[in-house]
PDB file of N, CA and C in Angstrom:
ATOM      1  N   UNK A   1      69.938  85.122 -46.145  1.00  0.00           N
ATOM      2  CA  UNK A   1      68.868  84.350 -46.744  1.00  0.00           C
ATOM      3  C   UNK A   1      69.432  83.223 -47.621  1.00  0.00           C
ATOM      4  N   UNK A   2      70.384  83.801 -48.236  1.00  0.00           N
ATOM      5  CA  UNK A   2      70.589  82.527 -49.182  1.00  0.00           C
ATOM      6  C   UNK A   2      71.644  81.363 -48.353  1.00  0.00           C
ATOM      7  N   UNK A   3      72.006  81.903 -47.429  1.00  0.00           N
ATOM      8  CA  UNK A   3      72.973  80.907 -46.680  1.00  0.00           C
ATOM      9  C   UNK A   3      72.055  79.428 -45.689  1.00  0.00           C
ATOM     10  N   UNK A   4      70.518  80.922 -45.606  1.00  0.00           N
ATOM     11  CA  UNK A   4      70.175  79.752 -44.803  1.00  0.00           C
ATOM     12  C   UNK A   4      69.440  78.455 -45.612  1.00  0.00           C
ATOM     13  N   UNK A   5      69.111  79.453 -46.981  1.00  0.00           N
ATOM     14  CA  UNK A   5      68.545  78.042 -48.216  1.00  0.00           C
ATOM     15  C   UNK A   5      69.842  77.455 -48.387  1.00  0.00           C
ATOM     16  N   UNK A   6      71.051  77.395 -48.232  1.00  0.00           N
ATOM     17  CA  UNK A   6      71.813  76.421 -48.121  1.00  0.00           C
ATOM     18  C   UNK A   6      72.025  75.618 -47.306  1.00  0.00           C
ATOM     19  N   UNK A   7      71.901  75.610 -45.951  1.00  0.00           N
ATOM     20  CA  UNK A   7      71.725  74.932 -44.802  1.00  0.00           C
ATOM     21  C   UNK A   7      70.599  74.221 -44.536  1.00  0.00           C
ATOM     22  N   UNK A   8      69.916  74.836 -45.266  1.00  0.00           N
ATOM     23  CA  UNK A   8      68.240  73.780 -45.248  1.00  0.00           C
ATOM     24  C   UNK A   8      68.366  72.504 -46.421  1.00  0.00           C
ATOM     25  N   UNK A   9      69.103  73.323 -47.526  1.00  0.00           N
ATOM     26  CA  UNK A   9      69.370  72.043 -48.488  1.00  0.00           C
ATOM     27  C   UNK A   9      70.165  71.099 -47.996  1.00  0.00           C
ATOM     28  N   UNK A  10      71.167  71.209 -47.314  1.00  0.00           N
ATOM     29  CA  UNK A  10      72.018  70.319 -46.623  1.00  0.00           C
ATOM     30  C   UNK A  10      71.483  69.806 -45.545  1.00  0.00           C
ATOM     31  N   UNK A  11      70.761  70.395 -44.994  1.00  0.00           N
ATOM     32  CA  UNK A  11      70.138  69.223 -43.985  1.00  0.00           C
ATOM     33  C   UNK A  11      68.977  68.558 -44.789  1.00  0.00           C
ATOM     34  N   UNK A  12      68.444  68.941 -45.801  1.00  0.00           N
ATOM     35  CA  UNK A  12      67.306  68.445 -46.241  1.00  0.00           C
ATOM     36  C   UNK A  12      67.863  66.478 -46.876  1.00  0.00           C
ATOM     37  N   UNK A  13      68.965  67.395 -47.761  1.00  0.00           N
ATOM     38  CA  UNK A  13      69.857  66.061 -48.293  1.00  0.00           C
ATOM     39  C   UNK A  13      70.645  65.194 -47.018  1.00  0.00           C
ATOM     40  N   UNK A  14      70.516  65.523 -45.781  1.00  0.00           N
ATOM     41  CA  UNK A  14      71.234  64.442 -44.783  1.00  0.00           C
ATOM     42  C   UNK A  14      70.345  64.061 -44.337  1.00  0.00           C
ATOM     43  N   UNK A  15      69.275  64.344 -44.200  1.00  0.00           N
ATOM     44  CA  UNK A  15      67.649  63.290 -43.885  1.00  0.00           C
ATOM     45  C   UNK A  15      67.545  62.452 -45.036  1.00  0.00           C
ATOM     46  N   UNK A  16      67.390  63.120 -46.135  1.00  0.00           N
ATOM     47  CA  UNK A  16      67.376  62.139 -47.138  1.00  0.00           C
ATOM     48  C   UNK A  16      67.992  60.916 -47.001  1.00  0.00           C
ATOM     49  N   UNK A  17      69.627  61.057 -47.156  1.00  0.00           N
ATOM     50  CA  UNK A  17      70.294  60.049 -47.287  1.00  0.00           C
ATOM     51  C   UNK A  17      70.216  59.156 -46.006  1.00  0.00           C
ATOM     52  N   UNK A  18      69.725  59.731 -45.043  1.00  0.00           N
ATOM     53  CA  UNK A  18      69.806  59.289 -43.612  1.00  0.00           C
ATOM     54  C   UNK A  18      68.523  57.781 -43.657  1.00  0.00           C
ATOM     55  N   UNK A  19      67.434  58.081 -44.400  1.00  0.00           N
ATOM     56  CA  UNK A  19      66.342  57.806 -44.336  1.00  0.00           C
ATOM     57  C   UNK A  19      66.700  56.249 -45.634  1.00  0.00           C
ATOM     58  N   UNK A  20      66.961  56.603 -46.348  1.00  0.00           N
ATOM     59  CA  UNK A  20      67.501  55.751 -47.508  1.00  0.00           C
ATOM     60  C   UNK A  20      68.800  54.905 -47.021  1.00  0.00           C
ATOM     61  N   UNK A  21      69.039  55.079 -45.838  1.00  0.00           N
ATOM     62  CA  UNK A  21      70.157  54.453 -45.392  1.00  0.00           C
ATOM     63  C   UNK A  21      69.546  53.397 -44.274  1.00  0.00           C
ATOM     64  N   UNK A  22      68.348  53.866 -43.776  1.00  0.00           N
ATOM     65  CA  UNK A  22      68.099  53.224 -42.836  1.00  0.00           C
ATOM     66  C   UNK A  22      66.793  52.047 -43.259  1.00  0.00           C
ATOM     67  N   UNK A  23      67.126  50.577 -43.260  1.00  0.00           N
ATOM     68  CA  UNK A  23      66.462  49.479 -43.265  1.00  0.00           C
ATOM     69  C   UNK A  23      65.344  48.877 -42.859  1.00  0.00           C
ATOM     70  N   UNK A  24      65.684  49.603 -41.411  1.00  0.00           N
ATOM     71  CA  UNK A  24      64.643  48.927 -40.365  1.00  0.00           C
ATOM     72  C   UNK A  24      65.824  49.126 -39.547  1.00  0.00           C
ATOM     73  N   UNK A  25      64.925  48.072 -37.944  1.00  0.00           N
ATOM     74  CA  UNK A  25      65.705  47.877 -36.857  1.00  0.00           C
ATOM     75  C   UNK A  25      65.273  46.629 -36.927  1.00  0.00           C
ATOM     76  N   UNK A  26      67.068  46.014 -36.184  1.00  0.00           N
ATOM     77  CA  UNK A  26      67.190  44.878 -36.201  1.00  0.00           C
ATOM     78  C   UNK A  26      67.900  44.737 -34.534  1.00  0.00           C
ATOM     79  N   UNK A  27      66.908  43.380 -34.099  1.00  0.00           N
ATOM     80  CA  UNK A  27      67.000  43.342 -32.961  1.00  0.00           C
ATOM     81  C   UNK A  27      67.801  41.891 -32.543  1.00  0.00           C
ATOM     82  N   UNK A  28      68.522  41.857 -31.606  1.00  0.00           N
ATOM     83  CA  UNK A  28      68.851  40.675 -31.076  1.00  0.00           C
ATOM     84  C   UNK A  28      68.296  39.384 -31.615  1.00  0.00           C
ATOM     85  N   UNK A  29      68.426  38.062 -31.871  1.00  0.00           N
ATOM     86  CA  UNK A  29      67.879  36.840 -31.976  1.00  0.00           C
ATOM     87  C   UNK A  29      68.172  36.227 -30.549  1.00  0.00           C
ATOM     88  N   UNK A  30      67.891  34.948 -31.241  1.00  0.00           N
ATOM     89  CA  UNK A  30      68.079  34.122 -29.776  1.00  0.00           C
ATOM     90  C   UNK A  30      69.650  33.819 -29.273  1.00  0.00           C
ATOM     91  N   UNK A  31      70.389  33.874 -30.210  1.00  0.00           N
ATOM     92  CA  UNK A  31      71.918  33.668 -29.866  1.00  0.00           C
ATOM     93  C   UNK A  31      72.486  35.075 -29.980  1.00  0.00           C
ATOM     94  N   UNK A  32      71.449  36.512 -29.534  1.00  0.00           N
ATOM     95  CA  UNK A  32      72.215  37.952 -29.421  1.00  0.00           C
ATOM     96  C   UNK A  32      72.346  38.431 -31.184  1.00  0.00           C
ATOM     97  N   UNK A  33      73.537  38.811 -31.361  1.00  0.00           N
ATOM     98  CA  UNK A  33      73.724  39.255 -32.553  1.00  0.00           C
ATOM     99  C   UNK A  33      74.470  38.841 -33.374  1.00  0.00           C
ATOM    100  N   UNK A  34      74.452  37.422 -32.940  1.00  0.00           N
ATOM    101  CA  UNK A  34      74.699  36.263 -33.977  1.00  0.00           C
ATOM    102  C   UNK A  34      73.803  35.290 -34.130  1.00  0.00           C
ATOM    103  N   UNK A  35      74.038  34.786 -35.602  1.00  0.00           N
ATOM    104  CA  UNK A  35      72.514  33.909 -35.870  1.00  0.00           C
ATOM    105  C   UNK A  35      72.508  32.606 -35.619  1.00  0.00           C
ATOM    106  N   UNK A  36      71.659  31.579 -35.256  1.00  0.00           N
ATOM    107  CA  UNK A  36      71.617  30.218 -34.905  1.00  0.00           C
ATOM    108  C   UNK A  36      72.667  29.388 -35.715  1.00  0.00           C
ATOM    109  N   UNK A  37      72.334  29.864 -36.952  1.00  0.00           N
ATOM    110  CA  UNK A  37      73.211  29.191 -38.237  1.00  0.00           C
ATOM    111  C   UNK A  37      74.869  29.524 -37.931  1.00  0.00           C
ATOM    112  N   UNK A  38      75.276  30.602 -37.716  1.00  0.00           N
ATOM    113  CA  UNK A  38      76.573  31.001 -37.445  1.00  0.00           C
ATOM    114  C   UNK A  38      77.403  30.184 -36.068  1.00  0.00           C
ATOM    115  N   UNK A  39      76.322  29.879 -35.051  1.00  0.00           N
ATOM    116  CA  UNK A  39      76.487  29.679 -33.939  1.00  0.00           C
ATOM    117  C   UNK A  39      76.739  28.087 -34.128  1.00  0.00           C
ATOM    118  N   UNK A  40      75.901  27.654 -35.578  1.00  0.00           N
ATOM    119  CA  UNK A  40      75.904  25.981 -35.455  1.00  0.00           C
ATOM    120  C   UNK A  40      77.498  25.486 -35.788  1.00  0.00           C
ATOM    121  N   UNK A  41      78.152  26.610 -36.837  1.00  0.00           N
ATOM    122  CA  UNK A  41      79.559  25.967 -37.223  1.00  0.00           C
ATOM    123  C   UNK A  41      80.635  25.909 -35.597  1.00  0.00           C
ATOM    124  N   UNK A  42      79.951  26.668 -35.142  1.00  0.00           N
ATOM    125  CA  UNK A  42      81.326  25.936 -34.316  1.00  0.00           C
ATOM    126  C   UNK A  42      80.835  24.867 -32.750  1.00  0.00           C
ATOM    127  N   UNK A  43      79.718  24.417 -33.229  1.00  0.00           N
ATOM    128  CA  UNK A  43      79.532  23.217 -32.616  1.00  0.00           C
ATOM    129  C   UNK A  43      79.676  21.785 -33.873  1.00  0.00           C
ATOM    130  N   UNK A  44      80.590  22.051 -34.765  1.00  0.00           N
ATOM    131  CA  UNK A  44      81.469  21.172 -35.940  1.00  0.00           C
ATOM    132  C   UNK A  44      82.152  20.227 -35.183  1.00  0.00           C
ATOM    133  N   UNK A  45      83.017  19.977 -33.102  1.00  0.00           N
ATOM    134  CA  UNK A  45      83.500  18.890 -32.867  1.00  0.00           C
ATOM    135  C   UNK A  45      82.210  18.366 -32.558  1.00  0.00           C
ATOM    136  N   UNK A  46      81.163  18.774 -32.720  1.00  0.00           N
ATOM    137  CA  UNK A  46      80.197  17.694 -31.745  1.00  0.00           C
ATOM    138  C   UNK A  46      79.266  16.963 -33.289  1.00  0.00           C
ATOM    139  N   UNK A  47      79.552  17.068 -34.318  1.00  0.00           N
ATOM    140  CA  UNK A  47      79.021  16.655 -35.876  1.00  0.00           C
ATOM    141  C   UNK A  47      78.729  15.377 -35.602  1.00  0.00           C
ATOM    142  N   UNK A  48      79.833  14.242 -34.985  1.00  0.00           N
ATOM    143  CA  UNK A  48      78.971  12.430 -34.608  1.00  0.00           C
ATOM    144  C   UNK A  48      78.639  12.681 -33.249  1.00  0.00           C
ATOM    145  N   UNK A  49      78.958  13.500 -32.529  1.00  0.00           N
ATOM    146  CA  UNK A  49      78.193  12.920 -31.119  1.00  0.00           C
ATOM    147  C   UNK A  49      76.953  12.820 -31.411  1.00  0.00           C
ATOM    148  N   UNK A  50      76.222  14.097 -32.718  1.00  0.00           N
ATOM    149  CA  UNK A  50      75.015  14.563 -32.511  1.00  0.00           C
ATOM    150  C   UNK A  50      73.697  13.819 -33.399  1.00  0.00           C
ATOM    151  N   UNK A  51      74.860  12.988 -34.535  1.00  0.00           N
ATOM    152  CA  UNK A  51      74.067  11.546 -35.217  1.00  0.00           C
ATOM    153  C   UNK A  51      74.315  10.285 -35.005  1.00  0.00           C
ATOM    154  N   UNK A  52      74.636   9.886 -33.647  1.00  0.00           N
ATOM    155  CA  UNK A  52      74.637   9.106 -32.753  1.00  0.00           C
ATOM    156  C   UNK A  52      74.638   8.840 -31.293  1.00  0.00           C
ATOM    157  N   UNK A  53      73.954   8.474 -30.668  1.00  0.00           N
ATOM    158  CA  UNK A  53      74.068   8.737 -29.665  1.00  0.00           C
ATOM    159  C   UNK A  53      74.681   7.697 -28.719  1.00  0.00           C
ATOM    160  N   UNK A  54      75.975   6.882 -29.883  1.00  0.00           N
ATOM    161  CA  UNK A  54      76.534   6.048 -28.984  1.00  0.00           C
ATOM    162  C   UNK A  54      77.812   6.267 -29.305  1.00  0.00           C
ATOM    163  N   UNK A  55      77.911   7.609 -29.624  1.00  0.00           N
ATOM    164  CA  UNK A  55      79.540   8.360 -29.957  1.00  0.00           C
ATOM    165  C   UNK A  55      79.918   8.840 -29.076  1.00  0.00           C
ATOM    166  N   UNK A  56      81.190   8.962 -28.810  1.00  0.00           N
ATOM    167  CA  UNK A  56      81.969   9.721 -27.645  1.00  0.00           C
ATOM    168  C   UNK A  56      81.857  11.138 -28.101  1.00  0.00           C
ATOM    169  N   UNK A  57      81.831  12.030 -26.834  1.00  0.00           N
ATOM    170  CA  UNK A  57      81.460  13.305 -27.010  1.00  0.00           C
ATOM    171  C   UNK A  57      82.636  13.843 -26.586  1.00  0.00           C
ATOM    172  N   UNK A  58      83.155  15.030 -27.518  1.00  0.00           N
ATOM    173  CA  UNK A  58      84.318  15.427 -27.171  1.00  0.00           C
ATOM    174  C   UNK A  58      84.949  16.331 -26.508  1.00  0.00           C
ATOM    175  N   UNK A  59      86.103  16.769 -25.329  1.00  0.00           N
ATOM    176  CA  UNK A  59      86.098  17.888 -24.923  1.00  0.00           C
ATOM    177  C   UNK A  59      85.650  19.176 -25.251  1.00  0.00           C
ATOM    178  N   UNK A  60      86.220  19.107 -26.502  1.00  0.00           N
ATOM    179  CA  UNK A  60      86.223  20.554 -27.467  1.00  0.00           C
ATOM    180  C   UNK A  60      84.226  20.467 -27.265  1.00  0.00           C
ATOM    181  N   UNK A  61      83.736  19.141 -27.630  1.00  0.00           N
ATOM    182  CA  UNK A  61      81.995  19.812 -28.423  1.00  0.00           C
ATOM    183  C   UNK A  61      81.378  20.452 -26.677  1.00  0.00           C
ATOM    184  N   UNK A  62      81.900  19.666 -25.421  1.00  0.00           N
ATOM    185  CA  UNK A  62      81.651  19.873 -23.848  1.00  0.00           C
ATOM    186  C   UNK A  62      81.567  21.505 -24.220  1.00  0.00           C
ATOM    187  N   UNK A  63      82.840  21.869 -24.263  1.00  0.00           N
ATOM    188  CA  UNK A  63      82.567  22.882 -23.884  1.00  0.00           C
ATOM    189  C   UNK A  63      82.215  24.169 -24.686  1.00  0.00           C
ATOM    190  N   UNK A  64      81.813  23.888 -25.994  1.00  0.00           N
ATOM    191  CA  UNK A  64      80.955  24.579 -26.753  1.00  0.00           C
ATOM    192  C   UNK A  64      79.543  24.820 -26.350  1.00  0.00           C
ATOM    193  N   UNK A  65      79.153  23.239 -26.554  1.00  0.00           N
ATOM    194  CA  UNK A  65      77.536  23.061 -25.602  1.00  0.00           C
ATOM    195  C   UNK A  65      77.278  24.144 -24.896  1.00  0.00           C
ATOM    196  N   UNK A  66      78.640  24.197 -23.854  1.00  0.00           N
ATOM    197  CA  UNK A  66      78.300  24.707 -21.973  1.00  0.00           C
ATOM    198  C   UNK A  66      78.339  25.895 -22.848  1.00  0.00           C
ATOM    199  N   UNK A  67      78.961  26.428 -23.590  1.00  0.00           N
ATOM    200  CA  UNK A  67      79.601  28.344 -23.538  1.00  0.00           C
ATOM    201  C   UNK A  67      77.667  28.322 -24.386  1.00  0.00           C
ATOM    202  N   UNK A  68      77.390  27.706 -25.284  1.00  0.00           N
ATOM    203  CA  UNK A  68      76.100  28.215 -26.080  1.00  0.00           C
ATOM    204  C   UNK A  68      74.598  27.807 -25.041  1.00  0.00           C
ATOM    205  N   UNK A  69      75.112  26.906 -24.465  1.00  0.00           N
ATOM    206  CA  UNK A  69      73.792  26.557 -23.442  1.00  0.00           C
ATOM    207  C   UNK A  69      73.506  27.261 -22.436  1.00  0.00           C
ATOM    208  N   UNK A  70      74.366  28.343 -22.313  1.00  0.00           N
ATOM    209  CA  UNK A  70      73.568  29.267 -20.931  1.00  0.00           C
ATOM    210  C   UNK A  70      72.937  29.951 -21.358  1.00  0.00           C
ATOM    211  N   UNK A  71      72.652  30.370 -22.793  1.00  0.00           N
ATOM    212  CA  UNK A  71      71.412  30.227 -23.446  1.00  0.00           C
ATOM    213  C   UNK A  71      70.625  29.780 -23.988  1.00  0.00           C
ATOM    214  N   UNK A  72      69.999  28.598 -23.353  1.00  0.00           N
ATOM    215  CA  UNK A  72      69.064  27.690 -23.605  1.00  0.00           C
ATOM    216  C   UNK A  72      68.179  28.085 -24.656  1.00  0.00           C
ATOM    217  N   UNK A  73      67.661  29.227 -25.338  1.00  0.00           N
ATOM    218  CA  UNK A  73      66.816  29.446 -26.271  1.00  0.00           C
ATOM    219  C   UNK A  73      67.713  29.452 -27.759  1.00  0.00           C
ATOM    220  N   UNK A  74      69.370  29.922 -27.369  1.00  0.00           N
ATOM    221  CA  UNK A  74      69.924  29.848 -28.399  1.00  0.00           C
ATOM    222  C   UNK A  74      70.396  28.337 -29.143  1.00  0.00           C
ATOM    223  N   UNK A  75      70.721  27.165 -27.402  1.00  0.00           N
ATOM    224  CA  UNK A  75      71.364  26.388 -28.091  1.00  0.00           C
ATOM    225  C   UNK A  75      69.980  25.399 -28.493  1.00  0.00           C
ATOM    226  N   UNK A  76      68.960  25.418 -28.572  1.00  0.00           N
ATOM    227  CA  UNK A  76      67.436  25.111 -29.068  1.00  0.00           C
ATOM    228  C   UNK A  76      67.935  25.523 -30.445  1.00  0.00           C
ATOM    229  N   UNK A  77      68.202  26.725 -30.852  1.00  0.00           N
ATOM    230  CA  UNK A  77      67.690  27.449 -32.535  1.00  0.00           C
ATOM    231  C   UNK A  77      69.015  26.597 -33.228  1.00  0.00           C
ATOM    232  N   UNK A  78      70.017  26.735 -32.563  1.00  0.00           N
ATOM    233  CA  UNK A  78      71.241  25.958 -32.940  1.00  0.00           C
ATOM    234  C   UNK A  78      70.864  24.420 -33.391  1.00  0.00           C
ATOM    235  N   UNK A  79      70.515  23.740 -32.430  1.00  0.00           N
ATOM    236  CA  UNK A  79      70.653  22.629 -32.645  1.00  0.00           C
ATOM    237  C   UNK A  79      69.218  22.454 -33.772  1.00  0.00           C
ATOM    238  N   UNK A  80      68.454  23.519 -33.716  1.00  0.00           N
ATOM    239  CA  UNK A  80      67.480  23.315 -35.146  1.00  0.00           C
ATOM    240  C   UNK A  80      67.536  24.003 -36.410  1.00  0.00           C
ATOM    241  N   UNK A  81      68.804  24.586 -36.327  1.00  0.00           N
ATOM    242  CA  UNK A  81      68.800  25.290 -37.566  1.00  0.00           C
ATOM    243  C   UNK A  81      69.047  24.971 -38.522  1.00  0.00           C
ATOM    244  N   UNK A  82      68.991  25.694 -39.822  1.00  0.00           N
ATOM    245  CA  UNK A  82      69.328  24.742 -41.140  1.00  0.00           C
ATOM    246  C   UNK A  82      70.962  24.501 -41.561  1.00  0.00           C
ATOM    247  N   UNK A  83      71.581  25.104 -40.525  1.00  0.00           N
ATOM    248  CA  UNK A  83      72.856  24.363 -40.857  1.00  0.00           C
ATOM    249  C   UNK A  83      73.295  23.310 -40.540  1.00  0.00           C
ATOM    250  N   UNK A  84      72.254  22.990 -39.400  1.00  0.00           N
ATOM    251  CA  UNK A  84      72.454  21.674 -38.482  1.00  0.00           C
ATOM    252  C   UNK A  84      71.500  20.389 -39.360  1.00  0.00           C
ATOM    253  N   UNK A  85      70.925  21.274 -39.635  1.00  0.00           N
ATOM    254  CA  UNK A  85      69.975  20.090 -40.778  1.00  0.00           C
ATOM    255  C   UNK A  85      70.378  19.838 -41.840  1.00  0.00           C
ATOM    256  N   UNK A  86      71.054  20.978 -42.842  1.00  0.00           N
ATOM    257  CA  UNK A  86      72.208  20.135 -43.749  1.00  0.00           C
ATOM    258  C   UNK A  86      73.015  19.673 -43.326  1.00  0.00           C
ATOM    259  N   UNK A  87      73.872  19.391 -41.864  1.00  0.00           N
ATOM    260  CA  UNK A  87      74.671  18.812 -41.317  1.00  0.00           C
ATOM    261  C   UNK A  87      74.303  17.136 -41.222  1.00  0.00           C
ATOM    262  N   UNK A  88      73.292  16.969 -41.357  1.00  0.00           N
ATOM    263  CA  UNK A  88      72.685  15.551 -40.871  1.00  0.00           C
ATOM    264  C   UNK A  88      72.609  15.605 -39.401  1.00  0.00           C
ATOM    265  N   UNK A  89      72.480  16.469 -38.843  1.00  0.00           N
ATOM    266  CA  UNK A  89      72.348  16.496 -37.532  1.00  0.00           C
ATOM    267  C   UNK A  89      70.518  16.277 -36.784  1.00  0.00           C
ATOM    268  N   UNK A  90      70.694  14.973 -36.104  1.00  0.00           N
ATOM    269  CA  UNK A  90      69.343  14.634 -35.496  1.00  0.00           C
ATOM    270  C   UNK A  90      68.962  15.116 -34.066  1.00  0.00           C
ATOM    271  N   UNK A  91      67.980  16.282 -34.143  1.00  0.00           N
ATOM    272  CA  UNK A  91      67.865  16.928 -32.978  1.00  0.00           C
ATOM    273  C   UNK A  91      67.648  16.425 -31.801  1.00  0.00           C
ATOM    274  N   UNK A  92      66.821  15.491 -31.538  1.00  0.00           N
ATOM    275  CA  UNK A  92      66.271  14.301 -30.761  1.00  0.00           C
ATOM    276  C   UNK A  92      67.656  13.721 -30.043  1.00  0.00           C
ATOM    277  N   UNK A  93      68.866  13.472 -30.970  1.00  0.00           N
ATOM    278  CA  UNK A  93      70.115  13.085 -30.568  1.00  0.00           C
ATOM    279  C   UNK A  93      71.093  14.107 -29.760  1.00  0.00           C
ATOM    280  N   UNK A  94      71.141  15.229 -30.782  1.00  0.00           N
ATOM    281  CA  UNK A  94      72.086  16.412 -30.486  1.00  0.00           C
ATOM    282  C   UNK A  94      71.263  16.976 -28.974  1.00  0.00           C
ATOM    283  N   UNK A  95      70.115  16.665 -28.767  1.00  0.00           N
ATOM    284  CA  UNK A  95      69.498  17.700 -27.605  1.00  0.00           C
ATOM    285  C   UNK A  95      69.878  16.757 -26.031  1.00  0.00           C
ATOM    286  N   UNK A  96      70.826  15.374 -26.483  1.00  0.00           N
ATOM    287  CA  UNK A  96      71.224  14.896 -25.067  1.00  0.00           C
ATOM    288  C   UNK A  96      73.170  15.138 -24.939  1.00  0.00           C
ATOM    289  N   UNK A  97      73.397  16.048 -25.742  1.00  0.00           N
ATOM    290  CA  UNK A  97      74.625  16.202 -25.609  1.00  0.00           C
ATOM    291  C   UNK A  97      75.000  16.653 -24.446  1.00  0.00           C
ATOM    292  N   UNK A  98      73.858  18.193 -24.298  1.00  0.00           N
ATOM    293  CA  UNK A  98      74.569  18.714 -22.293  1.00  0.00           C
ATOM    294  C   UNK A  98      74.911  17.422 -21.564  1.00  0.00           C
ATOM    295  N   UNK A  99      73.852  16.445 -21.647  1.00  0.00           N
ATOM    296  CA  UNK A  99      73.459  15.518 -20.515  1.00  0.00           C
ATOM    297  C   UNK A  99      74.588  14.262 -20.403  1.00  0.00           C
ATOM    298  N   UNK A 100      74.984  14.388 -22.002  1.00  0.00           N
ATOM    299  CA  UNK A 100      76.319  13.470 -21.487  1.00  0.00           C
ATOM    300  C   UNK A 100      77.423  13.848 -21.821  1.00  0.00           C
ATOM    301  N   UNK A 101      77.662  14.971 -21.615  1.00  0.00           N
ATOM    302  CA  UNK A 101      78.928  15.954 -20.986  1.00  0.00           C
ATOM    303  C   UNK A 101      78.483  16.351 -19.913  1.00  0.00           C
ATOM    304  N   UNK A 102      77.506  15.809 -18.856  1.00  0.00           N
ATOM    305  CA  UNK A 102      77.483  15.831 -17.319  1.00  0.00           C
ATOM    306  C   UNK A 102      77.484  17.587 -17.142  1.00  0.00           C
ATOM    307  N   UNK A 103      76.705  18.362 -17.826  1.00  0.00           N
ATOM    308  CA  UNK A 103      77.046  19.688 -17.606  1.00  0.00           C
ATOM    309  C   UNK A 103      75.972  19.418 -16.589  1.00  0.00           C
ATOM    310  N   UNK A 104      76.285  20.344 -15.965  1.00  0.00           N
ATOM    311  CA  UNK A 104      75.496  19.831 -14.248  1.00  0.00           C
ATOM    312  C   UNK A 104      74.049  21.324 -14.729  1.00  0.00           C
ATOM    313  N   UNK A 105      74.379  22.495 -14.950  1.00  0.00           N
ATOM    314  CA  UNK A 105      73.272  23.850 -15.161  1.00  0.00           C
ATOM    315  C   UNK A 105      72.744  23.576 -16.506  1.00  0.00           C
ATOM    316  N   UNK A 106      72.700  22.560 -16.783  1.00  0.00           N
ATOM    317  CA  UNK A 106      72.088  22.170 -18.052  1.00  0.00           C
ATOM    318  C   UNK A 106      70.611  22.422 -18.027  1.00  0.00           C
ATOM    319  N   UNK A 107      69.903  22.959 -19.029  1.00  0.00           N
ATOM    320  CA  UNK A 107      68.099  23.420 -18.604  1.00  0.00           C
ATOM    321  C   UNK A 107      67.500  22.320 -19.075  1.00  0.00           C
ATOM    322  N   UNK A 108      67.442  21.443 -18.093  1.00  0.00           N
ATOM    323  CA  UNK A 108      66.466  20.375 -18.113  1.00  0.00           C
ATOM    324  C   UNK A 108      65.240  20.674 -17.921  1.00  0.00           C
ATOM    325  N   UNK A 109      64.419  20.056 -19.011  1.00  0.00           N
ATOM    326  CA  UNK A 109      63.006  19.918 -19.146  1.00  0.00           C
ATOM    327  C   UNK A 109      62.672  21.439 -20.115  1.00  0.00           C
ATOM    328  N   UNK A 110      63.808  21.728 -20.358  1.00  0.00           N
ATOM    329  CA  UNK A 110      63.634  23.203 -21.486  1.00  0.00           C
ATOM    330  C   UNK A 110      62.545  22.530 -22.925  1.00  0.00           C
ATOM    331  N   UNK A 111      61.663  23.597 -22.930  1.00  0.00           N
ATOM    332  CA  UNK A 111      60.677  22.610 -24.157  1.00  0.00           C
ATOM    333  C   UNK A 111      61.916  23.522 -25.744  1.00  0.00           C
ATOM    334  N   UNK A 112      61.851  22.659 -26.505  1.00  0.00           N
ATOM    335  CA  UNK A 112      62.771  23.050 -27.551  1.00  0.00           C
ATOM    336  C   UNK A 112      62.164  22.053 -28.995  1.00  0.00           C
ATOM    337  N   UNK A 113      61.140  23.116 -29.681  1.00  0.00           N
ATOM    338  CA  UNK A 113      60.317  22.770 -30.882  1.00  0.00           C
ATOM    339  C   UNK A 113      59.487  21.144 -29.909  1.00  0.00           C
ATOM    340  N   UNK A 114      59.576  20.523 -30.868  1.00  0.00           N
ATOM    341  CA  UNK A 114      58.722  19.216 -30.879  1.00  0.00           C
ATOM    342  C   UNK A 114      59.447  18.341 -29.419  1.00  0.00           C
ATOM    343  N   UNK A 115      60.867  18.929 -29.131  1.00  0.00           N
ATOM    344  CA  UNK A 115      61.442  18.226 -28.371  1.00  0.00           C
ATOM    345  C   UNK A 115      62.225  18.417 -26.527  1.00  0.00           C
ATOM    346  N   UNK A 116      62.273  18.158 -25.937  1.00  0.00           N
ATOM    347  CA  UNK A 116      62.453  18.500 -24.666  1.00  0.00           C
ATOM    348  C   UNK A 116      63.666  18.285 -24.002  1.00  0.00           C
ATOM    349  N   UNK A 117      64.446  18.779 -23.616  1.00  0.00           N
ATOM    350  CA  UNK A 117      65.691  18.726 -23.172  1.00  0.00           C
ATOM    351  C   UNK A 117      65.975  17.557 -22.124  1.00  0.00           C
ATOM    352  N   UNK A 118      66.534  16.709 -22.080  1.00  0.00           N
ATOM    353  CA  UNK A 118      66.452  15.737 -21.070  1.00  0.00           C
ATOM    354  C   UNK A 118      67.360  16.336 -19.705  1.00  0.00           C
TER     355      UNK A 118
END
């Protein structure tokens, strides 16, 4: 008897802590289980292609674009996130980067906020 009021207290206290441990559930975003913002620093070579659009675009930003654009919903949150917006980064600009790095599976006509993927 008393062993098993010990085993009940110990499981009672590992629900406890179990329960107090647990937050919620947290599910995927649009860039998986990394966040838009995280995803924006390392599109950092493409920083002037993306506030001008009469800058040369650089290998390195090519093939960032391509690796984040085969998820088109991610590289959308990217190119609108607030790191990209304290970046000075103009979405309208940054959203023709696939197109002139000639990425050929680029999701054209992807709707992305106010703006549309060319």
């Amino acid at each position: 008897m008393e062993s098993t009021m010990k085993y009940m207290c110990l499981l009672a206290f590992v629900v406890i802590l179990g329960i107090h441990q647990f937050d919620g559930a947290y599910g995927a975003g649009e860039c998986g289980k990394s966040s838009p913002d995280r995803e924006a620093w390392k599109l950092a070579p493409c920083a002037a292609a993306a506030q001008d659009e009469n800058a040369a675009v650089s290998d390195k930003c090519c093939s960032q674009v391509k690796r984040i654009g085969q998820n088109p919903s991610c590289l959308c949150a990217v190119m609108l996130s607030n790191t990209a917006k304290s970046a000075g980064i103009k979405p309208e600009i940054a959203l023709t980067i696939p197109k002139r790095c000639n990425i050929v599976d680029r999701p054209v006509g992807f709707k992305c906020g106010a703006y549309t993927l060319p």
